[in-house]
Every structure is written in C-alpha cells, then in structure tokens.
Protein backbone atom coordinates (compact mmCIF):
# COMPACT_ATOMS: atom_id res chain seq x y z
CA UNK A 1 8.00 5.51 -18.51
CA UNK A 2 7.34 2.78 -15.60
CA UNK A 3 9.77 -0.42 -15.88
CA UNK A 4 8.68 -2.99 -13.67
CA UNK A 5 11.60 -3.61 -11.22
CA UNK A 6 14.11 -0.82 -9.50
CA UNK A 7 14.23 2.50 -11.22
CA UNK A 8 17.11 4.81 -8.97
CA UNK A 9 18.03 8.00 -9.54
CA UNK A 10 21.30 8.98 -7.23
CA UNK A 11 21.69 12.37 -5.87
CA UNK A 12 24.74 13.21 -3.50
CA UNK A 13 23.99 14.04 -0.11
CA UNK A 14 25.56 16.57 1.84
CA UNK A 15 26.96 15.49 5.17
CA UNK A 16 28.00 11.98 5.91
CA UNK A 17 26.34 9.18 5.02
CA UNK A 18 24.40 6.30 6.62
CA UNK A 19 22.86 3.25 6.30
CA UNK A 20 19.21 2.48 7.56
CA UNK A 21 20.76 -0.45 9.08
CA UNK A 22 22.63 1.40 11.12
CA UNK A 23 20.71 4.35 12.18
CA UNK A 24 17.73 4.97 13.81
CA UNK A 25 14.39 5.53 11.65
CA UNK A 26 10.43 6.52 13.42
CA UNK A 27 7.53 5.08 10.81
CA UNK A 28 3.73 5.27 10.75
CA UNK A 29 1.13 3.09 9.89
CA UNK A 30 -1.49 4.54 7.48
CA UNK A 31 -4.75 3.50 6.58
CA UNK A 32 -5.47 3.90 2.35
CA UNK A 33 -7.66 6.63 2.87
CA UNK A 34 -4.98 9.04 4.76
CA UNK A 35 -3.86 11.75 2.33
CA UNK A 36 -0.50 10.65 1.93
CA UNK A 37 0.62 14.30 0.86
CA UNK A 38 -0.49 15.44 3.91
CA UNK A 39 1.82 12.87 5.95
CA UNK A 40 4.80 14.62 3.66
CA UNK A 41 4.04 17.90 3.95
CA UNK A 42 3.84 17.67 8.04
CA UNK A 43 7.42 15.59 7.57
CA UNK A 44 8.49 18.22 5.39
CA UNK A 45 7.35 21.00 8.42
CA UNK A 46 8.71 18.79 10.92
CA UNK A 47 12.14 19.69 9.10
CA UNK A 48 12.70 16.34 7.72
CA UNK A 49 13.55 15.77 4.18
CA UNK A 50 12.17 13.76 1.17
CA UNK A 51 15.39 12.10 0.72
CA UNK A 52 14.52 11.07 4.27
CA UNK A 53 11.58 9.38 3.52
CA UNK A 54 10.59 5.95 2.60
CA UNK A 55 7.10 4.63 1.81
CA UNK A 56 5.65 1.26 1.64
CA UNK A 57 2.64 0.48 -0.40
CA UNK A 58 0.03 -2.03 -0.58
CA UNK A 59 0.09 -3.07 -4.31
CA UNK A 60 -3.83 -2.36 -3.94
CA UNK A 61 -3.24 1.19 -2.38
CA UNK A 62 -5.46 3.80 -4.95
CA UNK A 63 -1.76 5.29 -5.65
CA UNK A 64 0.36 2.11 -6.12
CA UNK A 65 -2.94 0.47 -8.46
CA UNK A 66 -2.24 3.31 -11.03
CA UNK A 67 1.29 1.75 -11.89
CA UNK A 68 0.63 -1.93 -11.11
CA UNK A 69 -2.35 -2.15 -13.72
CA UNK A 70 -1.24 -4.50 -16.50
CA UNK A 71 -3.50 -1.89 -19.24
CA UNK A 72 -1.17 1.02 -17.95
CA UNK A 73 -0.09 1.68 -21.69
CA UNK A 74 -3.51 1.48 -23.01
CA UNK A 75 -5.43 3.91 -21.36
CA UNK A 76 -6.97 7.81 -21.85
CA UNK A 77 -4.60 10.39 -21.57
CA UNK A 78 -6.05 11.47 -18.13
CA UNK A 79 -5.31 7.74 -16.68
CA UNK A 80 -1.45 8.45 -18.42
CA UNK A 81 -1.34 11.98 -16.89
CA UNK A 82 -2.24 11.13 -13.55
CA UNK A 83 0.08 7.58 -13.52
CA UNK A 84 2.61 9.75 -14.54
CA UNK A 85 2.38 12.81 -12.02
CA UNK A 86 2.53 9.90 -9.40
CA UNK A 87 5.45 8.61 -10.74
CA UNK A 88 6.56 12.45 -10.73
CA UNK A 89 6.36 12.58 -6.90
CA UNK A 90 7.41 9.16 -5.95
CA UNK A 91 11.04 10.25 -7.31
CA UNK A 92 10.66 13.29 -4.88
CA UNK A 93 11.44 10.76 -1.99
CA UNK A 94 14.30 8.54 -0.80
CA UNK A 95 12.48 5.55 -1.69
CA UNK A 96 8.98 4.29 -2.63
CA UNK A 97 7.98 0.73 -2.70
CA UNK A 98 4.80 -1.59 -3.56
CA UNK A 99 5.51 -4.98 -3.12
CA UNK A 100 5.10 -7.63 -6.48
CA UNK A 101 4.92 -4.38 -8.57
CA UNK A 102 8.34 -2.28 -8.10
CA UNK A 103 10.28 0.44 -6.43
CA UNK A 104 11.62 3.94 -7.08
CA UNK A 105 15.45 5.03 -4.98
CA UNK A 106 16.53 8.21 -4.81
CA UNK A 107 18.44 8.31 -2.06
CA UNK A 108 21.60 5.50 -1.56
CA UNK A 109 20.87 5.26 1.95
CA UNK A 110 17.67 2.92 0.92
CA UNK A 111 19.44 1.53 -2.25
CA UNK A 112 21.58 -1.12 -0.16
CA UNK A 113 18.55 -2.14 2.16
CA UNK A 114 16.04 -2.53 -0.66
CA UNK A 115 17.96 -4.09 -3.26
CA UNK A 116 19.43 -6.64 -0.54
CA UNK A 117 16.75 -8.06 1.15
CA UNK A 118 17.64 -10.94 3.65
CA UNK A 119 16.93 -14.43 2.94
CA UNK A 120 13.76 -15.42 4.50
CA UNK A 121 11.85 -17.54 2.20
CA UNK A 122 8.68 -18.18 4.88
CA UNK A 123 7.79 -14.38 4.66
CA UNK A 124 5.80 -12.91 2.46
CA UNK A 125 7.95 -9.79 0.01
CA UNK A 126 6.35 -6.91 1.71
CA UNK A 127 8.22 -8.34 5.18
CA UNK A 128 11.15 -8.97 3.69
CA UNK A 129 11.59 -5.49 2.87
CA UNK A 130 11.11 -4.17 5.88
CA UNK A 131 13.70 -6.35 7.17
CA UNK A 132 15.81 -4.90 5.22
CA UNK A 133 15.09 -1.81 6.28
CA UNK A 134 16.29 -3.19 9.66
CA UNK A 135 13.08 -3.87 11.59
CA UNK A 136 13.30 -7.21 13.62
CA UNK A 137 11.65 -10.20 12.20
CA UNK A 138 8.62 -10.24 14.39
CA UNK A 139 7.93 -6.38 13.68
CA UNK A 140 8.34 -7.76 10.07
CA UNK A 141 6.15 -10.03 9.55
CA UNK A 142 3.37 -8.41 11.44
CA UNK A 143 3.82 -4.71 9.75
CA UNK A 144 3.75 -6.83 6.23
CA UNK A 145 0.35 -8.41 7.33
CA UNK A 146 -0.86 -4.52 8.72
CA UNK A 147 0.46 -3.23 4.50
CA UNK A 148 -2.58 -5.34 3.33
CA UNK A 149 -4.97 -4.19 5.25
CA UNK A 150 -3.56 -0.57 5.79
CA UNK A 151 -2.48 0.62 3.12
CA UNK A 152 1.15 2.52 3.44
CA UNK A 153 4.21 2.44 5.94
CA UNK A 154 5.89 5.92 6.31
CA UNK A 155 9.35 5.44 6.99
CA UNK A 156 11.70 8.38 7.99
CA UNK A 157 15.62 7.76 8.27
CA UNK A 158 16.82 9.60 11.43
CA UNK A 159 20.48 9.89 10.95
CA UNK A 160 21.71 11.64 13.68
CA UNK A 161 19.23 9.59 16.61
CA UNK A 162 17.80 13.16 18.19
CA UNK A 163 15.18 13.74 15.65
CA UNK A 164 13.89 10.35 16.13
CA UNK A 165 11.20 11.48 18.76
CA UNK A 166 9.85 14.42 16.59
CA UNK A 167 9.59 12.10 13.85
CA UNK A 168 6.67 10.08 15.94
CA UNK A 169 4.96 12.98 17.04
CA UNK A 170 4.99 14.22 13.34
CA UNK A 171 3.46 10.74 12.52
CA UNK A 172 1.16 10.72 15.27
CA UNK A 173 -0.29 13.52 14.52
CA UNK A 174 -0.32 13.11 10.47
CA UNK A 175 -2.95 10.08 11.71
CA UNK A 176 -0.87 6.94 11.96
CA UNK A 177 -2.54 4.13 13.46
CA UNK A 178 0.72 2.95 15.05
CA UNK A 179 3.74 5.15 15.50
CA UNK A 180 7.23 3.98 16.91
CA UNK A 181 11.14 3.95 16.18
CA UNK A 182 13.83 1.22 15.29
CA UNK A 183 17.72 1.26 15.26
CA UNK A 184 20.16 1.36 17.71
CA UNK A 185 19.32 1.93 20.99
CA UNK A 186 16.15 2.58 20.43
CA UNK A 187 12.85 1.50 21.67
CA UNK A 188 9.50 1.63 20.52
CA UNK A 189 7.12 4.16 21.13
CA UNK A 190 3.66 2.03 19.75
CA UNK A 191 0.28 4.64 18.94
C-alpha cells in the first residue's frame, strides 16, 4: 500500500559509506516522454547500481500521476496492478521522489538529504530537494522550474569521484536534455 509521506526500506551497503553531500553525483534532465527504464537499464550497463540512483518526478509525470491520484483506492484492478508494479520498481532504487505527493528510500545515502531539506522558504519543494541533494541554490531553483516542464531528474551518486564522467555520457546518451556533475571538485559538464 502507498502512504503519503516517506516510505524507506534500509538495506546495508557493502563498502563504506557516503553522503550525497559529500560526494560527487552526474544527473540528467528528462523530458516525460523518455522511457525512464531505458535511462536505468543504460545506468545499470554503465555498471552503476540502483541503490545509486535517485529520481525526481514531476507530480504530473504519467508514472508519478498513478500514485498521486486522490481515487487511487477506488479504481479497476488494472489501475491497482499497474500503481502497484510502479511502486514495485520505485523500491528497486536508492530513492524516488515527486514533489507534494511523497518519496520512496532505499538506500541511507539519500535518507539524510531527503528527509533534511534546508530551510529555504522562497523556493518552491521540488528545489528544496535538490538542495538537499547538494546542488547549489541557483542550479536549484532553476532544475525545480525544468521538473515542471520536463518531467524527471536522474540522479546517480558517484562515490568514489572517477565514475562521475561515465555517468554523463551514460545520461547523454540515455537522451537527457542537460547532463552535468556536482560535488566536490567538480564542475559541470552542461548537454
């Protein structure tokens, strides 16, 4: 069942862990129509893991729209299948979030940045979060404006720095309209 709010599920890591904070991450702007599947699998090629991976929905994305419908409980059993078989993969990945409606954490490397999002009242949720996923306030604001109008932000934790640059590429070529990496050190790469 979907509960409105933060729904985690913690599964140890091996190796050490990190902090999106304090790493460096590569993300992707999609548009709704890109197969978001797609974007995963050619992660998942790329060698990077689910646990990994963070996505950022529009609350009107077709996949985030099948949870944030107020009817959710009082529809056919296909509707209930297929809200629940998105729900299904959502928990495959470190973190999945849609703005006003909710978010799933897998992995505690998101926990800490999603549940703790800075205090800055003049921008809108969707920024917010992606502040606390450590973009800079400018990057913020303007990739929380993009989420309406795009659809999803791919977000890939790169906790050791050198896989940052594959990440992009991997992004790139997935079909992000805007590909580029954060953290320390590092500077972006814009599509």
């Amino acid at each position: 069942m979907y509960v409105r709010g933060i729904c985690t599920s913690k599964e140890p890591r091996s190796g050490s862990m990190h902090t999106t904070n304090h790493g460096t991450a590569a993300y992707g702007m999609y548009p709704r129509g890109v197969a978001l599947p797609e974007v995963v699998c050619a992660l998942n090629r790329g060698g990077f893991d689910n646990r990994d991976i963070c996505m950022v929905l529009s609350p009107a994305h077709p996949d985030a729209e099948s949870l944030s419908d107020s009817e959710m409980f009082h529809r056919t059993r296909i509707d209930q299948a297929m809200s629940a078989r998105t729900i299904q993969w959502f928990s495959k990945f470190g973190a999945v979030v849609i703005p006003t409606v909710g978010c799933f954490v897998r992995s505690e490397i998101f926990l800490n940045a999603l549940v703790s999002e800075p205090p800055a009242p003049s921008l809108s949720r969707g920024s917010r979060i992606l502040l606390g996923l450590g973009f800079a306030r400018e990057d913020a604001r303007r990739l929380g404006h993009l989420l309406c109008d795009f659809g999803t932000l791919v977000y890939v934790s790169c906790p050791h720095g050198t896989e940052t640059r594959s990440a992009i590429e991997v992004l790139k070529d997935a079909g992000a309209r805007e590909a580029a990496s954060l953290g320390q050190n590092a500077s972006p790469n814009a599509a």
